[in-house]
N, C-alpha and C. Protein backbone atom coordinates (compact mmCIF):
# COMPACT_ATOMS: atom_id res chain seq x y z
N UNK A 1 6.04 13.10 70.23
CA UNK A 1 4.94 12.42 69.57
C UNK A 1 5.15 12.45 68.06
N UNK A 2 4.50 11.54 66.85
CA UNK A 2 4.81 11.06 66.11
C UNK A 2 3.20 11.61 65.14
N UNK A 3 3.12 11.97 63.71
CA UNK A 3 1.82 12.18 63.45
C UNK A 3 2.04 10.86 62.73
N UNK A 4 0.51 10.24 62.31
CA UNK A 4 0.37 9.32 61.52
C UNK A 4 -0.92 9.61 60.77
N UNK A 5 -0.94 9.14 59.25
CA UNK A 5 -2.30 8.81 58.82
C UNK A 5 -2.50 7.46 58.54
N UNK A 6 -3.53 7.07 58.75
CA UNK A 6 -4.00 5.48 58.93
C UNK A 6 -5.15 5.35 58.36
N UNK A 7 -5.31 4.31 57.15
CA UNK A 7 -6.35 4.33 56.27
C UNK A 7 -7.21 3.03 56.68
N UNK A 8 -7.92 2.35 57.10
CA UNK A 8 -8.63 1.24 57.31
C UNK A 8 -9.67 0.63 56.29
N UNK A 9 -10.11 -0.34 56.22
CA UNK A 9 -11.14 -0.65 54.93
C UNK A 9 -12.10 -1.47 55.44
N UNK A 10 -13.24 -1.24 55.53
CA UNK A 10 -14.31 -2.46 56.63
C UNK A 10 -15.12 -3.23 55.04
N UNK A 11 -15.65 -4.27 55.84
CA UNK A 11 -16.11 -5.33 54.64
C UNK A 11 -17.08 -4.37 54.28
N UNK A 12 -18.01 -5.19 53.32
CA UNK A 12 -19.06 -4.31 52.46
C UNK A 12 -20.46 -4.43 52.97
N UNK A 13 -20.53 -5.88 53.60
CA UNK A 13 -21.82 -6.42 54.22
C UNK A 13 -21.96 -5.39 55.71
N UNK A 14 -20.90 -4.99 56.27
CA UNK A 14 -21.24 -3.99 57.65
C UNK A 14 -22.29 -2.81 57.71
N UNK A 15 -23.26 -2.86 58.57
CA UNK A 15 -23.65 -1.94 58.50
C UNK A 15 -22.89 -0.24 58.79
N UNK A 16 -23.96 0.62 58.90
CA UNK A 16 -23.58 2.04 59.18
C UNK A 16 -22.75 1.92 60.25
N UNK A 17 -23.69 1.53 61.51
CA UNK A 17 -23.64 1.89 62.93
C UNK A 17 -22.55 0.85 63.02
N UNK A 18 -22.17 -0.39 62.80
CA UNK A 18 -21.43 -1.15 63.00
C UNK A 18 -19.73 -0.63 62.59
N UNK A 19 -19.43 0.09 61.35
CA UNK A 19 -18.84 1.31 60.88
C UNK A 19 -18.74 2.35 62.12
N UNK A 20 -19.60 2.96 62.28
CA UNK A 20 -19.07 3.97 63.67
C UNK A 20 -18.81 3.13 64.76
N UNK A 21 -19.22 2.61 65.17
CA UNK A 21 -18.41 1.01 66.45
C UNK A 21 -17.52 1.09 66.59
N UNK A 22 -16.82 0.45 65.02
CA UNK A 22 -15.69 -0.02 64.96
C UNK A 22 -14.25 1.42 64.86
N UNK A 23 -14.95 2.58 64.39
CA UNK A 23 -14.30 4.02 64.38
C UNK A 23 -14.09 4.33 65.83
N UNK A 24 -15.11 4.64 66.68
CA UNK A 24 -15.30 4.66 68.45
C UNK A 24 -14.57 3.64 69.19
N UNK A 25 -14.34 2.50 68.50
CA UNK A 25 -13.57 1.40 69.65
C UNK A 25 -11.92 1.63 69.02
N UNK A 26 -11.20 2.02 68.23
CA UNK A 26 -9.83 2.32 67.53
C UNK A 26 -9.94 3.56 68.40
N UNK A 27 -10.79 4.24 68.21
CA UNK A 27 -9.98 6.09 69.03
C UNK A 27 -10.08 5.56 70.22
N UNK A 28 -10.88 4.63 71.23
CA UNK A 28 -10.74 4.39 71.97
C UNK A 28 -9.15 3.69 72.70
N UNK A 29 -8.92 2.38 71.73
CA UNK A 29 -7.54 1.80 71.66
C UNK A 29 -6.49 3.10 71.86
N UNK A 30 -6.72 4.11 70.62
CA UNK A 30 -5.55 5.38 70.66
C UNK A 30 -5.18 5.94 71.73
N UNK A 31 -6.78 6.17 72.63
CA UNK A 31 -6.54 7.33 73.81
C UNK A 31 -6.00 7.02 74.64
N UNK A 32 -6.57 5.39 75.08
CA UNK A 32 -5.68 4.64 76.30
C UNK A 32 -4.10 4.59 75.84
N UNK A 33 -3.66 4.18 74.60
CA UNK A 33 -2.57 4.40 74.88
C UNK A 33 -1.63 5.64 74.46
N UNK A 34 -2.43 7.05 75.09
CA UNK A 34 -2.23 8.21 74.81
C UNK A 34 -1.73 8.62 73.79
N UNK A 35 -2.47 8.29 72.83
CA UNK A 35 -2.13 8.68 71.54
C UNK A 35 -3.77 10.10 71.20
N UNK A 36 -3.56 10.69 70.17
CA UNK A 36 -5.05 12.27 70.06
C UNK A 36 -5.47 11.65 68.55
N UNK A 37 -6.77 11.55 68.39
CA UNK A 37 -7.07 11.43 66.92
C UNK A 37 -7.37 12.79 66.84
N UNK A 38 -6.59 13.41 65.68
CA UNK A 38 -6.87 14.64 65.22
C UNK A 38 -8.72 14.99 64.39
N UNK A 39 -8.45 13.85 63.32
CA UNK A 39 -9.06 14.11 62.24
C UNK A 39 -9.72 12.15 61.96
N UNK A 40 -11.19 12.17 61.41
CA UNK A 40 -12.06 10.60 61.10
C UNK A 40 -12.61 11.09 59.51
N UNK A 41 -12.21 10.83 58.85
CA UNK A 41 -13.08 11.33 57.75
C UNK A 41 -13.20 9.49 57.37
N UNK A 42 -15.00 9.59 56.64
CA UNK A 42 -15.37 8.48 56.12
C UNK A 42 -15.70 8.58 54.60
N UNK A 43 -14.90 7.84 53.65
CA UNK A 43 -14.99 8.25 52.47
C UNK A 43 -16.38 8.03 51.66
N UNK A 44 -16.76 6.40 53.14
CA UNK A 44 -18.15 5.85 51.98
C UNK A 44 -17.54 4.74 51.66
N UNK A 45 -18.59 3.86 50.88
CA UNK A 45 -18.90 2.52 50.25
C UNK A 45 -17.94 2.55 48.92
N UNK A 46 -16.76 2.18 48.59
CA UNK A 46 -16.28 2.39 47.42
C UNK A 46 -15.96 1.30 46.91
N UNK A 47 -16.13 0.84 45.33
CA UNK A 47 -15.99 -0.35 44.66
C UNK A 47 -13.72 -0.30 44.81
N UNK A 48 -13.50 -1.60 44.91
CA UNK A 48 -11.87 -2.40 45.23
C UNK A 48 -12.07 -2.71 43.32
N UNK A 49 -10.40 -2.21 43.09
CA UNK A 49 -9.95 -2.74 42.03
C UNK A 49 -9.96 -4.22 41.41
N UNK A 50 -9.64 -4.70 42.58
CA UNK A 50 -9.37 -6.11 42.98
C UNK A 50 -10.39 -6.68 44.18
N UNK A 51 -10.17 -8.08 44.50
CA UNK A 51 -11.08 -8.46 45.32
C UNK A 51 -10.01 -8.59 46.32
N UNK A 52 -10.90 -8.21 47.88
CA UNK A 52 -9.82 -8.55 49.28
C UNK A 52 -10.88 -9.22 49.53
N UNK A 53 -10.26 -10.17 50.43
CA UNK A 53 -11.17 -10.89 50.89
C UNK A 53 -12.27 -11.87 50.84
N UNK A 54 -12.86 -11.83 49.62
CA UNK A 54 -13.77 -12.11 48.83
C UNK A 54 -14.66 -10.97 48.92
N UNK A 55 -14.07 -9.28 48.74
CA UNK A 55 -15.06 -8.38 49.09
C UNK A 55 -15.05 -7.80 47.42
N UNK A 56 -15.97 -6.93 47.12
CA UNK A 56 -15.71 -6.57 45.85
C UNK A 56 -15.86 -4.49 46.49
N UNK A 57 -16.36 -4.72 47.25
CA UNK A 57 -16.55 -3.29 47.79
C UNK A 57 -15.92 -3.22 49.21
N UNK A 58 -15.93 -1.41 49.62
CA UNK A 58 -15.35 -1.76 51.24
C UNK A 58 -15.38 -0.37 51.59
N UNK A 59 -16.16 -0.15 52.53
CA UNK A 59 -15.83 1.51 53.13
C UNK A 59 -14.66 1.94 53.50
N UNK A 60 -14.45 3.11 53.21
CA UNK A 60 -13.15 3.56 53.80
C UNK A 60 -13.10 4.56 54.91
N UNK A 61 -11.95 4.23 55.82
CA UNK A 61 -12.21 4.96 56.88
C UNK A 61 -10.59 5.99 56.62
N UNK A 62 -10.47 7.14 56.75
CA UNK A 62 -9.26 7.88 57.28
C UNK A 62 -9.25 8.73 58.57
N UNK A 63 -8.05 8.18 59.36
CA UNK A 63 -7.78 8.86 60.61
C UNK A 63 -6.40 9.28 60.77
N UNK A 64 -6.12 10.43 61.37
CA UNK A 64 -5.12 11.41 61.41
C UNK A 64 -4.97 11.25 62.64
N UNK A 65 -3.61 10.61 63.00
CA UNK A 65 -3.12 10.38 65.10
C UNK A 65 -1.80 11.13 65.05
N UNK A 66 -2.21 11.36 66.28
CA UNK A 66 -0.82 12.15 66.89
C UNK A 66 -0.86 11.30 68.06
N UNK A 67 0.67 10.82 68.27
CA UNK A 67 0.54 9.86 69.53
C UNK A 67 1.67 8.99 69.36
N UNK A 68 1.73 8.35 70.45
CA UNK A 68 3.26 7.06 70.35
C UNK A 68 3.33 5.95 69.35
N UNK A 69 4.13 5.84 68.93
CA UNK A 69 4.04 4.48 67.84
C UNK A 69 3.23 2.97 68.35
N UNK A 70 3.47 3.17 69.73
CA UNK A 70 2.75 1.30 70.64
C UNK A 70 1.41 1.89 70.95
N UNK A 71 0.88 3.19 70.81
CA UNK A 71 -0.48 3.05 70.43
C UNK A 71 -1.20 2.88 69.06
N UNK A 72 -0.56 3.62 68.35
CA UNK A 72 -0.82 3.15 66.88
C UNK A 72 -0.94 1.20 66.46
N UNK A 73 0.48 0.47 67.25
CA UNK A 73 0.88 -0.49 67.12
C UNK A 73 -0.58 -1.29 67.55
N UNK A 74 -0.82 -1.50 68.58
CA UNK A 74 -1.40 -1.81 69.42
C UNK A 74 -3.31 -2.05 68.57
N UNK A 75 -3.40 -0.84 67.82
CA UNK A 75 -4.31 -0.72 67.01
C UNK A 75 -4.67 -1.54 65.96
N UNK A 76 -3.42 -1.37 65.51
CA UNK A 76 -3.23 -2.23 63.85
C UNK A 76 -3.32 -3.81 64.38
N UNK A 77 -2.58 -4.34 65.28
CA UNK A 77 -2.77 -5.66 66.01
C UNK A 77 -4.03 -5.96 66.30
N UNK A 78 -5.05 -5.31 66.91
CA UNK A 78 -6.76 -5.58 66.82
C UNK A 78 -7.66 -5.48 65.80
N UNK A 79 -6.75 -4.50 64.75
CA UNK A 79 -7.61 -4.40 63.23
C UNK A 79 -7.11 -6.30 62.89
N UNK A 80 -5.94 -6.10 62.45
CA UNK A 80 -5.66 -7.96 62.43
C UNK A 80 -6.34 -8.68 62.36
N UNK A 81 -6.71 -8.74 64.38
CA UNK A 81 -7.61 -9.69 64.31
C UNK A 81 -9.08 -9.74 64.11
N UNK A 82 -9.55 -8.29 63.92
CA UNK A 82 -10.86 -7.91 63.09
C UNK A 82 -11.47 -8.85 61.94
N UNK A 83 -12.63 -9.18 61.88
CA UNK A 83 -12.83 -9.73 61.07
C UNK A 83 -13.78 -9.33 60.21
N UNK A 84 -14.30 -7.67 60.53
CA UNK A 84 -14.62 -6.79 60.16
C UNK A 84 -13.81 -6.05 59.10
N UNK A 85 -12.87 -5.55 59.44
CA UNK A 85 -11.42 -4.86 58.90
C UNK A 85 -10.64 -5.35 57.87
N UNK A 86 -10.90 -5.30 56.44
CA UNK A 86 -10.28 -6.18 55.94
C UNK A 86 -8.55 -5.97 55.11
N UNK A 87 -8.19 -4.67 55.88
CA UNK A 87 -7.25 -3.78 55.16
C UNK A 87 -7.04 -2.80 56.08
N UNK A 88 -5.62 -2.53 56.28
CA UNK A 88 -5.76 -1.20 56.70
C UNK A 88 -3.80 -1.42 56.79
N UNK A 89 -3.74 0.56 56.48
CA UNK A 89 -2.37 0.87 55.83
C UNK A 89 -2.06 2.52 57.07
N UNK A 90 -0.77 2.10 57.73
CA UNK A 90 -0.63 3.49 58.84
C UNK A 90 0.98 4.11 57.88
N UNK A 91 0.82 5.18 57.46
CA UNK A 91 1.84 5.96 57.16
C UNK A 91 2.49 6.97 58.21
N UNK A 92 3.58 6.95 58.26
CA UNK A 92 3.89 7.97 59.05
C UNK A 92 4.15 9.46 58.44
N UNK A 93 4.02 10.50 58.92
CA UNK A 93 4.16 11.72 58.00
C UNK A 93 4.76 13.00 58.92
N UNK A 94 5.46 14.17 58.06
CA UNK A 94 6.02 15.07 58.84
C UNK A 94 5.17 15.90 59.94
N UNK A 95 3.80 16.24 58.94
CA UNK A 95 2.60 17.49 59.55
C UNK A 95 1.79 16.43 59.37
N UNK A 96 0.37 16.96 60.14
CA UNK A 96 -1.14 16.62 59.81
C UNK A 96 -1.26 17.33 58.99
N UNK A 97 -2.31 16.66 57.94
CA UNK A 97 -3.00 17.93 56.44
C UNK A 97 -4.34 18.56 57.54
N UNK A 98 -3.75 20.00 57.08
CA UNK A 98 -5.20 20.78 58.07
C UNK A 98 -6.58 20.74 56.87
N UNK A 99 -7.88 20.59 57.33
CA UNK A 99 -8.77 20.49 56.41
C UNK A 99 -8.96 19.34 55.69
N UNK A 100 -9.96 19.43 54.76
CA UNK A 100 -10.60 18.21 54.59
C UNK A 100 -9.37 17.93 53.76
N UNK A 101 -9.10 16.35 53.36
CA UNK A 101 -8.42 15.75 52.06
C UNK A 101 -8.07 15.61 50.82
N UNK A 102 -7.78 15.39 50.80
CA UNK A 102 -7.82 15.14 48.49
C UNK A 102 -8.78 14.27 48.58
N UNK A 103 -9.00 13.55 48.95
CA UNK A 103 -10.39 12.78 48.47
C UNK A 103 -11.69 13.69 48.64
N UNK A 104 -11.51 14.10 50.13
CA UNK A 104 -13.01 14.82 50.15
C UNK A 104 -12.99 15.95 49.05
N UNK A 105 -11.88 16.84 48.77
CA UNK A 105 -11.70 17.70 48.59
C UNK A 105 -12.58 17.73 46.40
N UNK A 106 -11.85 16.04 46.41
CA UNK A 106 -12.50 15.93 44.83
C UNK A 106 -13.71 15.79 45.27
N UNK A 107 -14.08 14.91 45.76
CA UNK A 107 -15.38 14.60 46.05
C UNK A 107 -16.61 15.81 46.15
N UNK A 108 -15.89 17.08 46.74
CA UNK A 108 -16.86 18.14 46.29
C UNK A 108 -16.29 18.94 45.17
N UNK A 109 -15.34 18.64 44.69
CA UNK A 109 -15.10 19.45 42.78
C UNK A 109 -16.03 18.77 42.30
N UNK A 110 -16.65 17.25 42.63
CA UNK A 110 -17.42 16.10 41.94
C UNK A 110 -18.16 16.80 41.88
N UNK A 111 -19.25 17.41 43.26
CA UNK A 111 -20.06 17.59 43.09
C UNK A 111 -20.93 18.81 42.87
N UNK A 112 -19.84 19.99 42.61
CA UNK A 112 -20.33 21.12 42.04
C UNK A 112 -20.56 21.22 40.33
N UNK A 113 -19.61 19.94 40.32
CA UNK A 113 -19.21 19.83 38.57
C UNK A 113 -20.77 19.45 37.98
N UNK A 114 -21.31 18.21 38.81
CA UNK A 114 -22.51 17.25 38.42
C UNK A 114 -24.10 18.43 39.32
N UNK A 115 -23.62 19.04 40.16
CA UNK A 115 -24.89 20.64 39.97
C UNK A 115 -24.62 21.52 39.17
N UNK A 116 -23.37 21.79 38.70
CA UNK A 116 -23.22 23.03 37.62
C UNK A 116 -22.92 24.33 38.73
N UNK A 117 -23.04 23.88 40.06
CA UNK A 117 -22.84 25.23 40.41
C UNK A 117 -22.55 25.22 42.22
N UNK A 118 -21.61 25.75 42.92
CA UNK A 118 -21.37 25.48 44.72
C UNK A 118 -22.19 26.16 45.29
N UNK A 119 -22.05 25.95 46.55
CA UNK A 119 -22.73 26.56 47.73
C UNK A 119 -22.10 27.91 47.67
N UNK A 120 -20.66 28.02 47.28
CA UNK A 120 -20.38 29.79 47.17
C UNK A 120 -20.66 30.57 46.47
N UNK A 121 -21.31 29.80 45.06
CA UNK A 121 -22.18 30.61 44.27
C UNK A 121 -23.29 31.49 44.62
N UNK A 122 -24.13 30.73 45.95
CA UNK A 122 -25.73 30.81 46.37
C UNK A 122 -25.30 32.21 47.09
N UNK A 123 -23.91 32.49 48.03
CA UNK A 123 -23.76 33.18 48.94
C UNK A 123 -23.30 34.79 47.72
């Protein structure tokens, strides 16, 4: 088996639940073709440098697979034809990263910086 991380980008107009749908029907695609999602982290609503699509914003989704390349394949071919999906990038990599990301990981330096103070402070 092969690890992969796979970044996806859904339009801006989607709702929440429409967002988890579309997360639940890809792990779904994975499992059938026995591929394991390790790891779903959702980054959130984030403003695009550039415009895709005619989108100016776009949630981001990251998922961490362990599994055969023609399930991965198989995936990216239905994001395609998504018309939801307006982006999405599969890297292949040596390990899975254990724990949250560099994104999440700033994302809470963000937010101890903008309280002045963490949750390991309180403890």
């Amino acid at each position: 088996m092969a690890f992969y991380e796979h970044i996806f980008l859904v339009r801006q107009d989607a709702a929440q639940t429409q967002v988890d749908a579309l997360i639940e029907q890809y792990k779904g695609v994975l499992s059938a073709g026995g591929a394991k999602v390790d790891k779903v982290e959702q980054w959130g609503l984030k403003s695009l440098t550039f415009r895709v699509k005619k989108n100016r914003k776009a949630y981001f989704i990251l998922m961490n697979i362990d599994g055969p390349s023609a399930a991965v394949a198989e995936m990216e071919r239905q994001m395609s034809i998504s018309e939801d999906v307006i982006r999405n990038l599969t890297i292949k990599v040596e390990a899975l990263e254990e724990g949250p990301s560099a994104q999440m990981r700033r994302r809470e330096e963000k937010r101890r910086d903008d309280d002045g103070f963490s949750m390991e402070d309180m403890n």
